[in-house]
N, C-alpha and C. Protein backbone atom coordinates (compact mmCIF):
# COMPACT_ATOMS: atom_id res chain seq x y z
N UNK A 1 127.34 63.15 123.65
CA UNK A 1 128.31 62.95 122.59
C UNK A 1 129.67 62.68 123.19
N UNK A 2 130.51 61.73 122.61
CA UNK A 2 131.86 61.53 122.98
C UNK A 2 132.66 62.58 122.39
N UNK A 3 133.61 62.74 123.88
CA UNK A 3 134.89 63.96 123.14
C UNK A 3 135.24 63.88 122.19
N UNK A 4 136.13 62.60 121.79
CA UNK A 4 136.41 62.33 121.10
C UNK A 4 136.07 62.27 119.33
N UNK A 5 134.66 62.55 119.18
CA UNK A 5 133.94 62.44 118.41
C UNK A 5 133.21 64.11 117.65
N UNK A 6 133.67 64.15 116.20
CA UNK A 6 133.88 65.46 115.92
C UNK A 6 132.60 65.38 115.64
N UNK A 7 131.59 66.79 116.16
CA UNK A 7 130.55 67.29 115.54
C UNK A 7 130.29 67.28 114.05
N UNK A 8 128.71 66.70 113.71
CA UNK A 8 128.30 66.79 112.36
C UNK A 8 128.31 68.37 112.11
N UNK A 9 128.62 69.24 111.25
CA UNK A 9 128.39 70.41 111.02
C UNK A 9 127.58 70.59 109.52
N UNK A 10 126.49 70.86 109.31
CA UNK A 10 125.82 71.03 107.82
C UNK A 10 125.80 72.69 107.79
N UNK A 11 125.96 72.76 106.20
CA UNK A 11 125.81 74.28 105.71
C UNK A 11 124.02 73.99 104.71
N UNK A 12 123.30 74.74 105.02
CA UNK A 12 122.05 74.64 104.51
C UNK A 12 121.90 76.08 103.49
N UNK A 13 122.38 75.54 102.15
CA UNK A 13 122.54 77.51 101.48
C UNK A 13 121.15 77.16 100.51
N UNK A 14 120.50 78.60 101.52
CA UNK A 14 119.01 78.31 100.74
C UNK A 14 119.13 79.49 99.38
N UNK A 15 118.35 78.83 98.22
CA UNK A 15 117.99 79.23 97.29
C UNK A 15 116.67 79.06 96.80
N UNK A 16 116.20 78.67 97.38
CA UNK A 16 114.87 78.29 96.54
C UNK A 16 113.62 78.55 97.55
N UNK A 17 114.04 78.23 98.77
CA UNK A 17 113.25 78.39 99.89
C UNK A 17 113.38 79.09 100.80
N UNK A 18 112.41 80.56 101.48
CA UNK A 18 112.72 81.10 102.65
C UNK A 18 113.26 80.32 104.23
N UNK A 19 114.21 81.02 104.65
CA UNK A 19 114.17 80.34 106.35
C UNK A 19 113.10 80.12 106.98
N UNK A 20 111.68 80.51 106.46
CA UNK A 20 110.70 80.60 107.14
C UNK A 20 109.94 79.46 106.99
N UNK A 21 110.34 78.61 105.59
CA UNK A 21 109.94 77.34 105.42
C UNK A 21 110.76 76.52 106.07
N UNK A 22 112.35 76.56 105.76
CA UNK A 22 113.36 75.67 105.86
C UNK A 22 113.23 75.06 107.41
N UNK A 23 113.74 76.57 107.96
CA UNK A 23 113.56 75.92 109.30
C UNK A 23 112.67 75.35 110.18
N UNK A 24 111.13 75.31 110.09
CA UNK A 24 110.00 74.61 111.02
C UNK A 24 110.44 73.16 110.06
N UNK A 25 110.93 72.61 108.70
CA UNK A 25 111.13 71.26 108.49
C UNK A 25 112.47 70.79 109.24
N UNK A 26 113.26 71.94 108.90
CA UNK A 26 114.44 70.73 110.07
C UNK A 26 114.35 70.84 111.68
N UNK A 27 113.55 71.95 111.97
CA UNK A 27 113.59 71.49 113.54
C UNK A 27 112.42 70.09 113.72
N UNK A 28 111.25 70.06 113.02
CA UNK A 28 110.91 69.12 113.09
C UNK A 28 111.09 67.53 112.78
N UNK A 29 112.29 67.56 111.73
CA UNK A 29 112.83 66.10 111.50
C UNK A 29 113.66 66.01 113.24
N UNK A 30 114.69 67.29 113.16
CA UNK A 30 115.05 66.83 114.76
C UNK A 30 114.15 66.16 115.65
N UNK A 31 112.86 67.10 116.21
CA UNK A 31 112.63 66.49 117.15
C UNK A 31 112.20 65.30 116.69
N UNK A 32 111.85 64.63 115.59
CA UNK A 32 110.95 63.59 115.35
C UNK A 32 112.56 62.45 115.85
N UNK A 33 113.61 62.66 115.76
CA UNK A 33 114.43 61.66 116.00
C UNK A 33 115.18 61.99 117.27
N UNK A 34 113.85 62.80 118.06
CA UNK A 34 114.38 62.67 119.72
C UNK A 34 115.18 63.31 120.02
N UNK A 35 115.76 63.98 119.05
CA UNK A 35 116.72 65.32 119.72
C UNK A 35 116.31 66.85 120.40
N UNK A 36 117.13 67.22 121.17
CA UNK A 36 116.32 68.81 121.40
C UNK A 36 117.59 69.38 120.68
N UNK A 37 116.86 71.23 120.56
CA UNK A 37 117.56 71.65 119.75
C UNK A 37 117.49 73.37 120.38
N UNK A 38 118.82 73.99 119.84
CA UNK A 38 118.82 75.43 120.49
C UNK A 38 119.18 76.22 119.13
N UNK A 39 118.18 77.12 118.63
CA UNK A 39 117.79 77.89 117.31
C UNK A 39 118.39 79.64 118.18
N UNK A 40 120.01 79.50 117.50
CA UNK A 40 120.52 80.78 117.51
C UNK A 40 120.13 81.83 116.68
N UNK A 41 119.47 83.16 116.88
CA UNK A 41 119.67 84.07 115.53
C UNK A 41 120.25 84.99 115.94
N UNK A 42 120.31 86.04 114.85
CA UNK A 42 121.55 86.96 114.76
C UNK A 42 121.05 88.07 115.33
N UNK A 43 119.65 88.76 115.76
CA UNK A 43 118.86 89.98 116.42
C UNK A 43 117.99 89.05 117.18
N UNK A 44 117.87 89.99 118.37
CA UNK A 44 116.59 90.06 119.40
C UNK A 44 115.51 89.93 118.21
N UNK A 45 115.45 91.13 117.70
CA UNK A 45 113.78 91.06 116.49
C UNK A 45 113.87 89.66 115.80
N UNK A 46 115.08 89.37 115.15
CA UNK A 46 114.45 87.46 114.17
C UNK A 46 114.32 86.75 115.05
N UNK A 47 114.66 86.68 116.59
CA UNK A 47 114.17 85.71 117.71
C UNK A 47 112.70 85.71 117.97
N UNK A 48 112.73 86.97 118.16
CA UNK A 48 110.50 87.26 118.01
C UNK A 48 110.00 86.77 116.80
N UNK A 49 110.57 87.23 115.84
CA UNK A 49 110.02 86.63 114.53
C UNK A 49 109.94 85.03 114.16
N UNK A 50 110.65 84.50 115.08
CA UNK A 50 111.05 83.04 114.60
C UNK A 50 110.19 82.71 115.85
N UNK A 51 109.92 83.37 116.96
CA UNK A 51 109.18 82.55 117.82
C UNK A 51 107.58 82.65 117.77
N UNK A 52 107.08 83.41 116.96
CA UNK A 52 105.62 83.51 116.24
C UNK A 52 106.16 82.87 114.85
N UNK A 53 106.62 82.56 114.52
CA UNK A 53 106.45 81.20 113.32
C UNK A 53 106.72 80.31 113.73
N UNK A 54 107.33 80.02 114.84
CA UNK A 54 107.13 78.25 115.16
C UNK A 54 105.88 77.98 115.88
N UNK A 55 104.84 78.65 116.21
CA UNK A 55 103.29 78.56 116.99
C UNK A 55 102.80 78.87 115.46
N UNK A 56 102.51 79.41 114.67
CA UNK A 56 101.70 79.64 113.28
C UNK A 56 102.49 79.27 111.50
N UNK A 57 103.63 78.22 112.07
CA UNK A 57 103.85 77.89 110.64
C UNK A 57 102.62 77.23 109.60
N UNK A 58 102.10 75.96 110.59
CA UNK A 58 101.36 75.71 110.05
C UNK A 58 99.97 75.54 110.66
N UNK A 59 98.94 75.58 109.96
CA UNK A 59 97.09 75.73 111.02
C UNK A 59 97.19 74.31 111.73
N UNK A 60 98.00 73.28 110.96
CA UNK A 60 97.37 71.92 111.89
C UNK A 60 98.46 71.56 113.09
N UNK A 61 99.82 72.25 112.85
CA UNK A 61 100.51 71.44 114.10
C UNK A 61 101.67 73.03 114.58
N UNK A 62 102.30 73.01 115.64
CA UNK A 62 103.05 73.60 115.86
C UNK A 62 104.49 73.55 116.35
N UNK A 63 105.59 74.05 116.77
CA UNK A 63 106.84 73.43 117.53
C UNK A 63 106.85 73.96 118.85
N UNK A 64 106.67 72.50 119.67
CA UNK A 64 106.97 73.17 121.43
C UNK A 64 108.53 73.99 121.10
N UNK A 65 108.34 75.14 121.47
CA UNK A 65 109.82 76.04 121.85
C UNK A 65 109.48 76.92 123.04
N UNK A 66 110.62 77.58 123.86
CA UNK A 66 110.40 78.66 124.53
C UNK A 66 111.89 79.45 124.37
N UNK A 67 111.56 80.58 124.82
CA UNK A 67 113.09 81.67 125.09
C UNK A 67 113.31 81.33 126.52
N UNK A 68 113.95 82.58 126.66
CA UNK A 68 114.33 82.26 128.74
C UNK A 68 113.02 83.20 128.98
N UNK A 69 112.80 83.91 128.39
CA UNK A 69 111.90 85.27 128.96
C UNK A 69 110.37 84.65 129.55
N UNK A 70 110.28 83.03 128.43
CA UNK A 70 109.14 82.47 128.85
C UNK A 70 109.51 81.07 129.76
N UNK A 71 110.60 80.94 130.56
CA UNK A 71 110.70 79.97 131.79
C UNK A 71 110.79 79.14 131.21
N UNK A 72 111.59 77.64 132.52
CA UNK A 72 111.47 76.30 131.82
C UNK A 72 112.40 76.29 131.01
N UNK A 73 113.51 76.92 130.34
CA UNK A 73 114.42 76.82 129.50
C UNK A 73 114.65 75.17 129.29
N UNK A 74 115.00 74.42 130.62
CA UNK A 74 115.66 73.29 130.32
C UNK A 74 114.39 72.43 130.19
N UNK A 75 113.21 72.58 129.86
CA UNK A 75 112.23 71.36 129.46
C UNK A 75 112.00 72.11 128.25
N UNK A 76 112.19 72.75 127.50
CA UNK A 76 112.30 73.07 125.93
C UNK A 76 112.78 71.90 125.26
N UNK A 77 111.72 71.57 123.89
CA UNK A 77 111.92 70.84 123.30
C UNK A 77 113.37 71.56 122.03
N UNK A 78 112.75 72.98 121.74
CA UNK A 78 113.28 73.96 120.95
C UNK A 78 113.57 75.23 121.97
N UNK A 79 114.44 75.34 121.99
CA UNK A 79 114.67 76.81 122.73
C UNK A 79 115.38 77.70 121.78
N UNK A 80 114.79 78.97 121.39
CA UNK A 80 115.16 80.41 120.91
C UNK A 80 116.38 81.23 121.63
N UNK A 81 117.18 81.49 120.87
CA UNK A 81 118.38 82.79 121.82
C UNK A 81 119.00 83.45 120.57
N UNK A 82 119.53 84.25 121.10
CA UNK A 82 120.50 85.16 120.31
C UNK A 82 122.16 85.23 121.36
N UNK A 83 122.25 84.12 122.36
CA UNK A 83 123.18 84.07 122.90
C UNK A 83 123.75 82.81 122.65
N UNK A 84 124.82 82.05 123.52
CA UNK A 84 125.47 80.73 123.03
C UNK A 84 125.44 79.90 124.04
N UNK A 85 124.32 80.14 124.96
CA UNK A 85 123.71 78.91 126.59
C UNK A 85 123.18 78.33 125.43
N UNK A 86 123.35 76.74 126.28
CA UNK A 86 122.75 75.34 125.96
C UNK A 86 121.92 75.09 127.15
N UNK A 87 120.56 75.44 127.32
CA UNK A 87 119.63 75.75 128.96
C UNK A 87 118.89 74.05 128.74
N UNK A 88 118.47 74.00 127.21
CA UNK A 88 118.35 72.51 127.67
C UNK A 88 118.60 70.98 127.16
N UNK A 89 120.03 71.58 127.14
CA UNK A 89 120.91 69.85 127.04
C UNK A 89 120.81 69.68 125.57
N UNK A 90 120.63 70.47 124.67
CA UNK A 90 120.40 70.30 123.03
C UNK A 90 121.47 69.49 122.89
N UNK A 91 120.94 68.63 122.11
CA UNK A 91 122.37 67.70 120.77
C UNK A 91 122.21 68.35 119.52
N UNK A 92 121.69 69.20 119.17
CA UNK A 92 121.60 70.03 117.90
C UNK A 92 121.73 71.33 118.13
N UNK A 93 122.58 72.66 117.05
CA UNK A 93 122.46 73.73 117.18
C UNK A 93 122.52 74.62 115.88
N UNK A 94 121.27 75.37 115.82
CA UNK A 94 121.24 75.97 114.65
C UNK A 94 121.31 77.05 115.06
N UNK A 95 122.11 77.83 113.76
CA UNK A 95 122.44 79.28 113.34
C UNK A 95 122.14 79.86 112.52
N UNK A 96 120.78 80.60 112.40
CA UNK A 96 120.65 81.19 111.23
C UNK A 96 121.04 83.13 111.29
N UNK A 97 120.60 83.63 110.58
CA UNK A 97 120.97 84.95 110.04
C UNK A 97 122.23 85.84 110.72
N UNK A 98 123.08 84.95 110.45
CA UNK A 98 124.75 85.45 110.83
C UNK A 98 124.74 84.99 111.98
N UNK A 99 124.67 84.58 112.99
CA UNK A 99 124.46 84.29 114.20
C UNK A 99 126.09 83.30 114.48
N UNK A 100 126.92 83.80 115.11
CA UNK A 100 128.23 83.36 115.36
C UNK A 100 128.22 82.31 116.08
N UNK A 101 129.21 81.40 115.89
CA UNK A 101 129.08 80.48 116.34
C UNK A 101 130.32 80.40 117.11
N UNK A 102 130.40 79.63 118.59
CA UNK A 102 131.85 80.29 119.58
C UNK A 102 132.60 78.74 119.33
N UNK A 103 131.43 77.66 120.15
CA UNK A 103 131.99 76.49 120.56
C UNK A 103 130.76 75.61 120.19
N UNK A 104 131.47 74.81 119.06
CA UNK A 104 130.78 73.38 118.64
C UNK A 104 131.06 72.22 119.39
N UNK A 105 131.71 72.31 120.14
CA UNK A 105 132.26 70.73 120.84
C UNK A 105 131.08 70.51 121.39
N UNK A 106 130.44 69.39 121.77
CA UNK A 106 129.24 68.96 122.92
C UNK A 106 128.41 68.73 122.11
N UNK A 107 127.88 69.17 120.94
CA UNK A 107 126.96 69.23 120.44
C UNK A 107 126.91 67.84 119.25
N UNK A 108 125.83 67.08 119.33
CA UNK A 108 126.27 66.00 117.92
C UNK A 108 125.76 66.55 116.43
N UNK A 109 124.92 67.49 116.28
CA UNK A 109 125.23 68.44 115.33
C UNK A 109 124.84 69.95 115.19
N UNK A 110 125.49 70.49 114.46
CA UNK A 110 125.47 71.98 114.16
C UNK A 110 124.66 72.07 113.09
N UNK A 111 123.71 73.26 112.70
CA UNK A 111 123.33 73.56 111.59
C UNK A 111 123.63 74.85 111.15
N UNK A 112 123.88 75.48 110.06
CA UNK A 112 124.11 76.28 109.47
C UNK A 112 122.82 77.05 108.17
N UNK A 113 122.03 77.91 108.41
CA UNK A 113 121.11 77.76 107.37
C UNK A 113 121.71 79.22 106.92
N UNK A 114 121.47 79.50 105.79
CA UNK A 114 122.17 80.94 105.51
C UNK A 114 121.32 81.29 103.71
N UNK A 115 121.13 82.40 103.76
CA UNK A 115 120.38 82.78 102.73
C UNK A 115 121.53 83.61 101.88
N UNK A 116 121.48 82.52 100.14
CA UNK A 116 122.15 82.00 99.22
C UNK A 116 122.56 83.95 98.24
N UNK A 117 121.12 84.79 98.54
CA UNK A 117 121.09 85.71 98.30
C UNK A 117 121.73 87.04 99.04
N UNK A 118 122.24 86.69 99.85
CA UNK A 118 122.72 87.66 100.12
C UNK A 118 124.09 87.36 100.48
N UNK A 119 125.14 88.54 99.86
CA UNK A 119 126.56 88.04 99.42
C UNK A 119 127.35 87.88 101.43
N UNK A 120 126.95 88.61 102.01
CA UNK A 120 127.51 89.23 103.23
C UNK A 120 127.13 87.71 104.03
N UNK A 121 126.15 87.21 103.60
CA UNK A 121 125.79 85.89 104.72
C UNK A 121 126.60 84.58 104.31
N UNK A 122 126.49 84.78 102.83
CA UNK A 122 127.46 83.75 101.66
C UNK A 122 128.92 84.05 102.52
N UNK A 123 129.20 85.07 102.72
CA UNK A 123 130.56 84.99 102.89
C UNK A 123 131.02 84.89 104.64
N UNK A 124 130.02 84.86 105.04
CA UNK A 124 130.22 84.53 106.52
C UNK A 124 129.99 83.36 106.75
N UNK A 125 128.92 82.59 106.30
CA UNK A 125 129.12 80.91 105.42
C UNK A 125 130.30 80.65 105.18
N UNK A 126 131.10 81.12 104.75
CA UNK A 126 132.58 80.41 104.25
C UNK A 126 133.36 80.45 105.33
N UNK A 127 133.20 81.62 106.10
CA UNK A 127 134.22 82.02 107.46
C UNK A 127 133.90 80.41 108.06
N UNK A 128 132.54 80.22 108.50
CA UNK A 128 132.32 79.47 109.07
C UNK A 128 132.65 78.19 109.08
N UNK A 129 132.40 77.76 107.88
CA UNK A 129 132.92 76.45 107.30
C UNK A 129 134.33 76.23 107.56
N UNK A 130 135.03 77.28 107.16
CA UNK A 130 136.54 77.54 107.72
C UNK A 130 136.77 76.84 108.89
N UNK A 131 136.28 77.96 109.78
CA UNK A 131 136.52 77.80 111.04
C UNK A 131 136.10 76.10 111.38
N UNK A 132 135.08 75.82 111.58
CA UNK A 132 134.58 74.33 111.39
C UNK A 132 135.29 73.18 110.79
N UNK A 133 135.86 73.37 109.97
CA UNK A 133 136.98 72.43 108.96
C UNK A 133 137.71 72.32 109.99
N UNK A 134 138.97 73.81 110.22
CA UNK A 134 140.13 73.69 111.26
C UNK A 134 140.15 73.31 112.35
N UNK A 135 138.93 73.21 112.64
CA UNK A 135 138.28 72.34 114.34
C UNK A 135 138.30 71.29 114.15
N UNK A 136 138.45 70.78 112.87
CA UNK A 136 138.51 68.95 112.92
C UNK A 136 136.98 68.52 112.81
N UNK A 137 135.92 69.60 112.84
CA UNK A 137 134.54 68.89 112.70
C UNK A 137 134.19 68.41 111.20
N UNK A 138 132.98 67.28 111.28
CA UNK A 138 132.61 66.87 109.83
C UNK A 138 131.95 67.58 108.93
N UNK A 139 132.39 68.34 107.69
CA UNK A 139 131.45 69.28 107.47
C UNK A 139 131.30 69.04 106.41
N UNK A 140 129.69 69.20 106.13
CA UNK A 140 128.86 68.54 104.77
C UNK A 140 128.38 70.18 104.43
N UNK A 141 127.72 70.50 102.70
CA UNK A 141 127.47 71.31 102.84
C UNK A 141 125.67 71.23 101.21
N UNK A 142 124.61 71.74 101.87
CA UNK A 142 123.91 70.75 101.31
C UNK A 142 123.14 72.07 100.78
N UNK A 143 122.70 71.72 99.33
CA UNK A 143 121.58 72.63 98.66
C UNK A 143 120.25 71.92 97.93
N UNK A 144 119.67 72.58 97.72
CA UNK A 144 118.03 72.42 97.19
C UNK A 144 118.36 72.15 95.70
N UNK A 145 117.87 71.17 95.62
CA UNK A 145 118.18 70.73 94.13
C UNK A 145 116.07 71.30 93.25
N UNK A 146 115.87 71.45 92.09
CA UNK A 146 115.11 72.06 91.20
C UNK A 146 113.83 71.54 91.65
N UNK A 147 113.30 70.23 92.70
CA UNK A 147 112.25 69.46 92.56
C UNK A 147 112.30 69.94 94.55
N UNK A 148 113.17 70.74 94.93
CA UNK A 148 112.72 71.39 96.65
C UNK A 148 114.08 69.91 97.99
N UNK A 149 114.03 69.28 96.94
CA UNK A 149 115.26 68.16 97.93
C UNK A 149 116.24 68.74 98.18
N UNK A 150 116.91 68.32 99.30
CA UNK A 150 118.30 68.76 99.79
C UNK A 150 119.35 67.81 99.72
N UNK A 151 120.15 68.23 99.04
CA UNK A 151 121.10 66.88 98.42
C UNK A 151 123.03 67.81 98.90
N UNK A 152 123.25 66.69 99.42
CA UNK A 152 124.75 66.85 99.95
C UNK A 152 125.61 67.10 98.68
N UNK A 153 126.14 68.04 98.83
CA UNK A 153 127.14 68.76 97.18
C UNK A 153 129.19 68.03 98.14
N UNK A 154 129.42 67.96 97.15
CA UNK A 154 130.86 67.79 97.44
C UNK A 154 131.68 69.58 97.57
């Protein structure tokens, strides 16, 4: 990504759908358009949890990922952390369940997924966006419309 060039930043405020769906579809549109990607969460435990649902989301396919604990960091298609290393060269970075975010620069986009139900994540969602705005990054902020689509809200 060029310096010069402000990170995409999306807010993903789920209502309709668990993170447990949301996220195996957008890491997989990523990789399908050749990006790698580094899936921040907010505990050691939703890192385990998220790394037995990307091997059993679904019976017919799965997402190459690893942590550091399982080597190879930098040939990860998806790499798992609860820290803020980029081990392998991601152009994408998602944050789900509060998971802070330090430094967006480098990255050509950020994701934000945050569950709509709970007021404490809603409002750390806003910090964020904040913060993200005053950085000069592009920030879209997108919800599930009644039929499961994700449609960009003003």
């Amino acid at each position: 990504m060029a310096a010069d060039k402000p990170t995409e930043v999306f807010f993903y405020h789920l209502e309709r759908a668990p993170l447990e769906r949301v996220l195996p579809e957008l890491l997989t549109k990523t990789l399908e358009r050749g990006w790698r990607a580094v899936v921040q969460a907010g505990s050691p435990e939703r890192l385990e949890a998220l790394d037995t649902l990307l091997w059993t989301f679904d019976d017919a396919a799965f997402l190459p990922h690893g942590r550091a604990a399982d080597g190879h960091a930098e040939r990860q298609p998806v790499f798992l952390t609860t820290g803020d290393e980029n081990p392998n060269a991601a152009g994408v970075r998602f944050f789900v369940d509060g998971a802070e975010a330090t430094d967006l620069d480098g990255y050509q986009r950020a994701v934000f997924v945050f569950d709509g139900q709970d007021e404490a994540m809603v409002e750390r969602a806003r910090a964020q966006w904040t913060n993200a705005n005053d950085a000069g990054h592009d920030v879209t902020y997108w919800q599930q419309s009644a039929e499961g689509k994700w449609e960009k809200r003003a």
